[in-house]
N, C-alpha and C. Protein backbone atom coordinates (compact mmCIF):
# COMPACT_ATOMS: atom_id res chain seq x y z
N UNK A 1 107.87 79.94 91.59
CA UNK A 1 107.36 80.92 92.51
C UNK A 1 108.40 81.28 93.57
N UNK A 2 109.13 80.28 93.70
CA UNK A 2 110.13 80.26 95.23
C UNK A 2 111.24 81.23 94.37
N UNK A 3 111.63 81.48 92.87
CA UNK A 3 112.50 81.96 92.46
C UNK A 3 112.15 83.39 92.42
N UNK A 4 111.33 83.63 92.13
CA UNK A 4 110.38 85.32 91.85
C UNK A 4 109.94 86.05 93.65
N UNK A 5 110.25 84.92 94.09
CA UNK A 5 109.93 85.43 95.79
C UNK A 5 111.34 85.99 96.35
N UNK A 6 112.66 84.88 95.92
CA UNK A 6 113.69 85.21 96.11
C UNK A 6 114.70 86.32 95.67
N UNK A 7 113.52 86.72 94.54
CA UNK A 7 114.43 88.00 93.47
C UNK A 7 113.69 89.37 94.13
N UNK A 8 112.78 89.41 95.33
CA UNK A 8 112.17 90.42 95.24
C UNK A 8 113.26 91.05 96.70
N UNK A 9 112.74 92.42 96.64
CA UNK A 9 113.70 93.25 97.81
C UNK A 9 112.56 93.11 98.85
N UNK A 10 113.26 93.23 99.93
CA UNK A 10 112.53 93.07 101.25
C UNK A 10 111.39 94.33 101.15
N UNK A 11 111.48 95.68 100.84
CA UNK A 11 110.33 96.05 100.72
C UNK A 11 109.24 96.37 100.03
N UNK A 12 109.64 95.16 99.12
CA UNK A 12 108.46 94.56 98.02
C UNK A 12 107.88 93.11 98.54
N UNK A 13 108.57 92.69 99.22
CA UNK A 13 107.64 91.40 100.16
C UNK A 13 106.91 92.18 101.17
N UNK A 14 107.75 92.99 102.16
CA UNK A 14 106.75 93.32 102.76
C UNK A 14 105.21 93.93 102.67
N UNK A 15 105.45 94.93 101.29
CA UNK A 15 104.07 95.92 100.71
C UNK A 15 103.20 94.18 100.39
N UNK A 16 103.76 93.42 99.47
CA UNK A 16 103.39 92.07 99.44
C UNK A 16 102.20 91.38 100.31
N UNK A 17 103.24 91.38 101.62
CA UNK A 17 102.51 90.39 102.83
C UNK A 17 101.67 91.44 103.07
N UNK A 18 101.91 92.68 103.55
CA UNK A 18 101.22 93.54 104.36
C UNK A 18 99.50 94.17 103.59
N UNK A 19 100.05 94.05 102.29
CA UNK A 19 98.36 94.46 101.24
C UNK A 19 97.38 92.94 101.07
N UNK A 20 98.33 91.73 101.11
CA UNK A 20 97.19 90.63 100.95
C UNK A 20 96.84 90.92 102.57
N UNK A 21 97.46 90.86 103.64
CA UNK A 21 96.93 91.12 104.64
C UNK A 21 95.71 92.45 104.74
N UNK A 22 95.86 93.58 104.37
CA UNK A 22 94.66 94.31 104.22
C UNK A 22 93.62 93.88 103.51
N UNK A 23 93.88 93.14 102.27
CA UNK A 23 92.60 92.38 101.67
C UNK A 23 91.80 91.63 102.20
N UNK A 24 92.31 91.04 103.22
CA UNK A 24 91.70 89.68 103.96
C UNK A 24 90.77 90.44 105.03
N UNK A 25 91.75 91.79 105.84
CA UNK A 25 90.79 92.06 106.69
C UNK A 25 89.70 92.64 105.87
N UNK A 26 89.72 93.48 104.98
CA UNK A 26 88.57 94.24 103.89
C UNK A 26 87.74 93.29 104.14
N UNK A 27 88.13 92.13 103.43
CA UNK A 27 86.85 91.36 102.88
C UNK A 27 85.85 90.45 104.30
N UNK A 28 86.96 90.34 105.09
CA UNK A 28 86.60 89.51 106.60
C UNK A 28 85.82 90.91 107.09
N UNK A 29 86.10 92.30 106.91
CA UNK A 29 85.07 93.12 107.81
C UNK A 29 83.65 93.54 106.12
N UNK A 30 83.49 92.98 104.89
CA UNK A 30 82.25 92.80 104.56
C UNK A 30 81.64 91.85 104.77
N UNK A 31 82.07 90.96 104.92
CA UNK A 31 81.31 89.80 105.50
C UNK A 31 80.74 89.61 106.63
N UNK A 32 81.41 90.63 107.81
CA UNK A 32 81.07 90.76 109.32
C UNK A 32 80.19 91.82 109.18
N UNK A 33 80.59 92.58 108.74
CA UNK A 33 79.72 94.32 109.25
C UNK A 33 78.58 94.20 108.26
N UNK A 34 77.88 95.03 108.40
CA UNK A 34 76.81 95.77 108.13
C UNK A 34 76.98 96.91 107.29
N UNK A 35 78.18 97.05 106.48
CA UNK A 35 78.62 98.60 106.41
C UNK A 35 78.10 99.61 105.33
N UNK A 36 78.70 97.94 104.24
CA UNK A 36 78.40 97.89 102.63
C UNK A 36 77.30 96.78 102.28
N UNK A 37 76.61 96.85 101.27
CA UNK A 37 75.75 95.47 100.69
C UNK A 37 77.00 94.44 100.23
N UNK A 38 77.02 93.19 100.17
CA UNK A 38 77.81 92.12 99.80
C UNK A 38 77.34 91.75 98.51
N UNK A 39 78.09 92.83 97.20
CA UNK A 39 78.25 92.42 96.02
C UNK A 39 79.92 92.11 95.62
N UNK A 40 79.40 91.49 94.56
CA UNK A 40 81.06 91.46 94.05
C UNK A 40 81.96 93.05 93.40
N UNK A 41 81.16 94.03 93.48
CA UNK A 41 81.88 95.10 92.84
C UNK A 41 82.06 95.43 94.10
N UNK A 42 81.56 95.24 95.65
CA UNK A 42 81.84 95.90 96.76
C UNK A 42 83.34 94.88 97.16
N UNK A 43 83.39 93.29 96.90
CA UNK A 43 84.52 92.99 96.99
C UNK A 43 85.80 93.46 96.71
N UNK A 44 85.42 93.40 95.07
CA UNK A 44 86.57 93.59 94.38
C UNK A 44 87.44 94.87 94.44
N UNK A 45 85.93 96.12 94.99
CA UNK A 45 86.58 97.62 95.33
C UNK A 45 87.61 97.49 96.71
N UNK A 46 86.79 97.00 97.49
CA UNK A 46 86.92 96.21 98.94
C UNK A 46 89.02 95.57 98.94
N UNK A 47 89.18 94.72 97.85
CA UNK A 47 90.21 93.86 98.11
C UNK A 47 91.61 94.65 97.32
N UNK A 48 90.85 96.19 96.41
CA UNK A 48 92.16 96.57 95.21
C UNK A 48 92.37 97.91 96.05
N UNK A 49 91.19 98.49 96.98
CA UNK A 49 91.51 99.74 97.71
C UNK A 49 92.40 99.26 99.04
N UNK A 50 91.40 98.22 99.73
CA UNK A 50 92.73 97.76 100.72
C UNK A 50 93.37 97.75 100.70
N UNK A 51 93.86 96.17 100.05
CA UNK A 51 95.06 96.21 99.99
C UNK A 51 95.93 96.36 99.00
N UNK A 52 95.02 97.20 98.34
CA UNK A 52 96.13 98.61 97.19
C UNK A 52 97.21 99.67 98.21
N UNK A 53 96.34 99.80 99.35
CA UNK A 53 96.45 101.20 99.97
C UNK A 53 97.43 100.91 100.96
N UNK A 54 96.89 99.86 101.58
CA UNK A 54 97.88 98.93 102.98
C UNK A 54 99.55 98.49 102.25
N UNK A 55 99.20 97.65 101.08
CA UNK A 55 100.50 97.67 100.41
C UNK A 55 100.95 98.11 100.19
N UNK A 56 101.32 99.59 98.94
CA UNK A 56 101.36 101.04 99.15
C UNK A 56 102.10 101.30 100.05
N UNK A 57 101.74 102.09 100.88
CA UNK A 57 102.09 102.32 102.00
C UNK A 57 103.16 101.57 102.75
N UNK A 58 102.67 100.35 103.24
CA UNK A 58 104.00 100.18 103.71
C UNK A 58 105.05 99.89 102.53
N UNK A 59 104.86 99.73 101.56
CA UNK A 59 105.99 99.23 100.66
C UNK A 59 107.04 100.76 100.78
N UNK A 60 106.61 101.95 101.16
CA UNK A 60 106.75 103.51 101.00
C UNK A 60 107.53 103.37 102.28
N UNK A 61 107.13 102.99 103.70
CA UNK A 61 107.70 102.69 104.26
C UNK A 61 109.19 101.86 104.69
N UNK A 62 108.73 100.98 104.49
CA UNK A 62 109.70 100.05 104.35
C UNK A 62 111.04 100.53 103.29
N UNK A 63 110.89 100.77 102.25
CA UNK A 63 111.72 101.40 101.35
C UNK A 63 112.63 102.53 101.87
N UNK A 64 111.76 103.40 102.48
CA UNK A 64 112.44 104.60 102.80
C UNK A 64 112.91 103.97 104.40
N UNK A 65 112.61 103.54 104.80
CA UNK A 65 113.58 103.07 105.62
C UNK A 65 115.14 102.07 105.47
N UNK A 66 114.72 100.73 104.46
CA UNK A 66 115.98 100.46 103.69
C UNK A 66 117.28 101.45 103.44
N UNK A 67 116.72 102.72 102.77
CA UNK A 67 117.22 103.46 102.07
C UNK A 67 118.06 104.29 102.93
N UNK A 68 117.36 104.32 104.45
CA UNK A 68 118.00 105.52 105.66
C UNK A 68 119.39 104.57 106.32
N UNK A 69 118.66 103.50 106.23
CA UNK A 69 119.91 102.19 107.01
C UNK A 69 120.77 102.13 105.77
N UNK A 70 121.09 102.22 104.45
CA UNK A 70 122.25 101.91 103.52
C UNK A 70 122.78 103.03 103.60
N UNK A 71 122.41 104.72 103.91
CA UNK A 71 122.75 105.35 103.86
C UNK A 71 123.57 105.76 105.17
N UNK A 72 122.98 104.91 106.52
CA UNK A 72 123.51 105.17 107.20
C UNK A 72 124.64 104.57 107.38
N UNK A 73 125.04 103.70 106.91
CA UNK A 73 126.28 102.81 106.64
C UNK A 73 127.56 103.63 105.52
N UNK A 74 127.19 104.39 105.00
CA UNK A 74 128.27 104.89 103.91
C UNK A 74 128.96 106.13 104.63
């Protein structure tokens, strides 16, 4: 695991950290709120839209920023 962590680019850890982090809050705000009923298809929508979307995103981020700093170096 420590080898497949070490082969990844920084803004593939970050989309990484940053989408299990949206999953956790997803699922920590069905469990709190009132919003949705607490089934498992509301989880599972709950944990692949999160932090599908949160990861995503910043991985889009992060990348295109990599990409502005190597470029700004040449």
């Amino acid at each position: 695991m420590k080898e497949l962590w070490a082969r990844m680019s920084g803004p593939v850890r970050i989309g990484l950290v940053v989408g299990l982090v949206g999953a956790l809050l997803t699922v920590a705000g069905l469990f709190i709120g009132d919003f949705a009923p607490l089934t498992a298809r509301s989880l599972v929508l709950g944990i692949l839209l999160g932090g599908g979307s949160w990861g995503v995103v910043s991985w889009a981020i992060a990348s295109a920023t990599a990409d502005a700093v190597s470029e700004e170096g040449e």
